[in-house]
C-alpha atoms as a PDB file:
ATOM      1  CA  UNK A   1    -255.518   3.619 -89.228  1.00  0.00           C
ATOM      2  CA  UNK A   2    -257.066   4.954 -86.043  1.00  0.00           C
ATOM      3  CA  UNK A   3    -256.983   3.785 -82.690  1.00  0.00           C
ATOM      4  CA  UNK A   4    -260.756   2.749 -82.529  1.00  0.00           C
ATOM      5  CA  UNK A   5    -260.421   1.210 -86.304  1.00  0.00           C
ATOM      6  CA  UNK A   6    -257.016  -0.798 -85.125  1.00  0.00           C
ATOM      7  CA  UNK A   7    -259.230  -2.559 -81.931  1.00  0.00           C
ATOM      8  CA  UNK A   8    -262.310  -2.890 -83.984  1.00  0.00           C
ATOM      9  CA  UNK A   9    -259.885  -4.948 -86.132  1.00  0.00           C
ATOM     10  CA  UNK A  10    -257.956  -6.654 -83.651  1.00  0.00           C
ATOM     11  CA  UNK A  11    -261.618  -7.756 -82.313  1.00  0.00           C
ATOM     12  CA  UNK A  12    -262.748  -8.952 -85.303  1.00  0.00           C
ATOM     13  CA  UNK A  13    -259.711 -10.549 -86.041  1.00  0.00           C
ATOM     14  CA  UNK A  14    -260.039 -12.643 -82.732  1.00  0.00           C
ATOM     15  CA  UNK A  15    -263.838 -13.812 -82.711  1.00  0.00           C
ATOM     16  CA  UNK A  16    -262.608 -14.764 -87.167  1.00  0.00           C
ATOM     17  CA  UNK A  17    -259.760 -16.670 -85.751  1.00  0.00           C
ATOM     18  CA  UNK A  18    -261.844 -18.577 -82.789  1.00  0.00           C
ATOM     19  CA  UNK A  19    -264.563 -20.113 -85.173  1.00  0.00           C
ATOM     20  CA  UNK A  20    -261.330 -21.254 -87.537  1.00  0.00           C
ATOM     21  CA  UNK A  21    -259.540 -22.733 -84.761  1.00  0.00           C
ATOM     22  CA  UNK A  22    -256.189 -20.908 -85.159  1.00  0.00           C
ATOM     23  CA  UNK A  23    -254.363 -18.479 -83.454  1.00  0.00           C
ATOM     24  CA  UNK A  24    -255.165 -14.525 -84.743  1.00  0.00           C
ATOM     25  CA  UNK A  25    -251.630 -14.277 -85.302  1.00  0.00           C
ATOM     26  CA  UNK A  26    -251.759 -16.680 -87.909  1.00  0.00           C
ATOM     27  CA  UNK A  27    -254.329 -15.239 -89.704  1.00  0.00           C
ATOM     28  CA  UNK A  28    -253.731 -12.604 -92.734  1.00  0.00           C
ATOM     29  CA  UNK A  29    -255.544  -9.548 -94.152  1.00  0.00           C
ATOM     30  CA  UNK A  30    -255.780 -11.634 -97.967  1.00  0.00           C
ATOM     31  CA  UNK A  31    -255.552 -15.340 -96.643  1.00  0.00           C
ATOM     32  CA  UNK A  32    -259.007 -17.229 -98.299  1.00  0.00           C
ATOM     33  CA  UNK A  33    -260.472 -18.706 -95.030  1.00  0.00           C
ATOM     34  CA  UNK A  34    -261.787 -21.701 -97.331  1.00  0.00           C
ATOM     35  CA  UNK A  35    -258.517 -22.044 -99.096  1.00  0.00           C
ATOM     36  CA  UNK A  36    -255.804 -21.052 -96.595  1.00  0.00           C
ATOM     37  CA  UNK A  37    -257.471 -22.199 -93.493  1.00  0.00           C
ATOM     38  CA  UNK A  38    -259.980 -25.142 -94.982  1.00  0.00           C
ATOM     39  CA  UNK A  39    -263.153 -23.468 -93.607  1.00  0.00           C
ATOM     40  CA  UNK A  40    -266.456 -24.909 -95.622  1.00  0.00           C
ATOM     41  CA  UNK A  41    -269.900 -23.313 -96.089  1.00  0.00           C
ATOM     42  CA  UNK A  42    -270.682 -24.494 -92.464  1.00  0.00           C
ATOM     43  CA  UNK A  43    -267.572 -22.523 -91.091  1.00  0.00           C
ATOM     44  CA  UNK A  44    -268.517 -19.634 -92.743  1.00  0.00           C
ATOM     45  CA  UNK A  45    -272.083 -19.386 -91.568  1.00  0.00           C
ATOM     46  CA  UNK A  46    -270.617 -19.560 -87.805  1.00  0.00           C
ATOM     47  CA  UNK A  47    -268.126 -16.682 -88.310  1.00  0.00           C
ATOM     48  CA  UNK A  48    -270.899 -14.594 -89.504  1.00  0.00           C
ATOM     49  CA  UNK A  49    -273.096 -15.449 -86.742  1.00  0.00           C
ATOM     50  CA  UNK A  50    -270.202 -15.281 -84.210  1.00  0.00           C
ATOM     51  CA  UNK A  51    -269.929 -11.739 -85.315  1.00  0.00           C
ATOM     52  CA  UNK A  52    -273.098 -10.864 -84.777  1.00  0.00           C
ATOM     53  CA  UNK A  53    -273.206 -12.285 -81.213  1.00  0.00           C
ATOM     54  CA  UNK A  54    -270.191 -10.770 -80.276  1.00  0.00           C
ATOM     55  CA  UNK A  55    -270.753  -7.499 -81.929  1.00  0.00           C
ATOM     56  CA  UNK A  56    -274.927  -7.019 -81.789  1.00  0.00           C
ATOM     57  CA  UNK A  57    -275.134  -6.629 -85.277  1.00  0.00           C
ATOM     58  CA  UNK A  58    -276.742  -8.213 -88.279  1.00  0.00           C
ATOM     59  CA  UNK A  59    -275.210  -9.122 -91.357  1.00  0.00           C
ATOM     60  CA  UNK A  60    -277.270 -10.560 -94.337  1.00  0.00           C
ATOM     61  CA  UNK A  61    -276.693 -14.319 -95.127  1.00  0.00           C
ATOM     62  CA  UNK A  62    -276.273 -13.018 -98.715  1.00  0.00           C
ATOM     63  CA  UNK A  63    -272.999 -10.972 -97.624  1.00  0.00           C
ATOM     64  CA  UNK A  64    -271.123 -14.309 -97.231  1.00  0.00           C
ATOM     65  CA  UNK A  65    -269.943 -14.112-100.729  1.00  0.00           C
ATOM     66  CA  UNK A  66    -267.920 -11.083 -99.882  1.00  0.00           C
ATOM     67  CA  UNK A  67    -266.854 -12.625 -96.485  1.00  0.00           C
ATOM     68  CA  UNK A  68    -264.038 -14.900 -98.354  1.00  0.00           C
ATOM     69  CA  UNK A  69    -261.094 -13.505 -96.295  1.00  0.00           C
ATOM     70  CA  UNK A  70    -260.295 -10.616 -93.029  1.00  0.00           C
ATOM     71  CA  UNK A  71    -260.162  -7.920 -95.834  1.00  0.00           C
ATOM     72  CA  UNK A  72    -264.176  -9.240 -96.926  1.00  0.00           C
ATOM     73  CA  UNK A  73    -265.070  -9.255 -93.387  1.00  0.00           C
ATOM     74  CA  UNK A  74    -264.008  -6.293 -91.884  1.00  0.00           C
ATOM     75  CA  UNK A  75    -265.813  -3.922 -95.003  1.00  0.00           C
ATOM     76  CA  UNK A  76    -268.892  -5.858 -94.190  1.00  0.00           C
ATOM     77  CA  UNK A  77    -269.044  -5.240 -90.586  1.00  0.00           C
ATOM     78  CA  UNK A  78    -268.078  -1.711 -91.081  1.00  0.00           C
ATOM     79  CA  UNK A  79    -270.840  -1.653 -93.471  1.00  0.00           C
ATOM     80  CA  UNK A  80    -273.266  -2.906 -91.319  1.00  0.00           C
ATOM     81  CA  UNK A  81    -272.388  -1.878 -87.753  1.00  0.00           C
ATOM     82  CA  UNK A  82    -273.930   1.449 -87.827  1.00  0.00           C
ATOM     83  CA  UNK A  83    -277.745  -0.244 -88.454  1.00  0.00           C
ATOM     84  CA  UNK A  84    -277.639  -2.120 -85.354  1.00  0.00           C
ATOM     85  CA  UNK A  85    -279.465   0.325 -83.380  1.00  0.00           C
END
């Protein structure tokens, strides 16, 4: 993994962590964020949106689905973060 990859991560991983109210640390690559860290429909909605405050990009409400856990998350903003121009 590069260097910019690993702090893109680590960034993401941090803004994920804040909306779920635990520490990044504490938060795994394959954890389910409603399973593992009891995070409804509502919780989900404001990670999304978190991420696209924090990073100024836009993700499709319809990516959620694929937004279950970090692994979901960070292939969507890497999807996505080149079409925020």
């Amino acid at each position: 993994m590069s260097t910019d990859i690993k702090i893109a991560h680590d960034q993401i991983k941090a803004i994920v962590a804040e909306v779920l109210e635990i520490e990044p640390v504490n938060l795994t690559d394959t954890g389910n964020f409603e399973q593992n860290y009891n995070a409804d429909s509502l919780r989900a909605i404001e990670i999304l949106a978190a991420l696209e405050r924090e990073l100024k990009i836009e993700i499709p409400q319809e990516e959620l689905s694929r937004m279950i856990n970090m692994l979901g998350v960070y292939e969507v903003v890497e999807q996505y973060s080149g079409q925020a121009e």
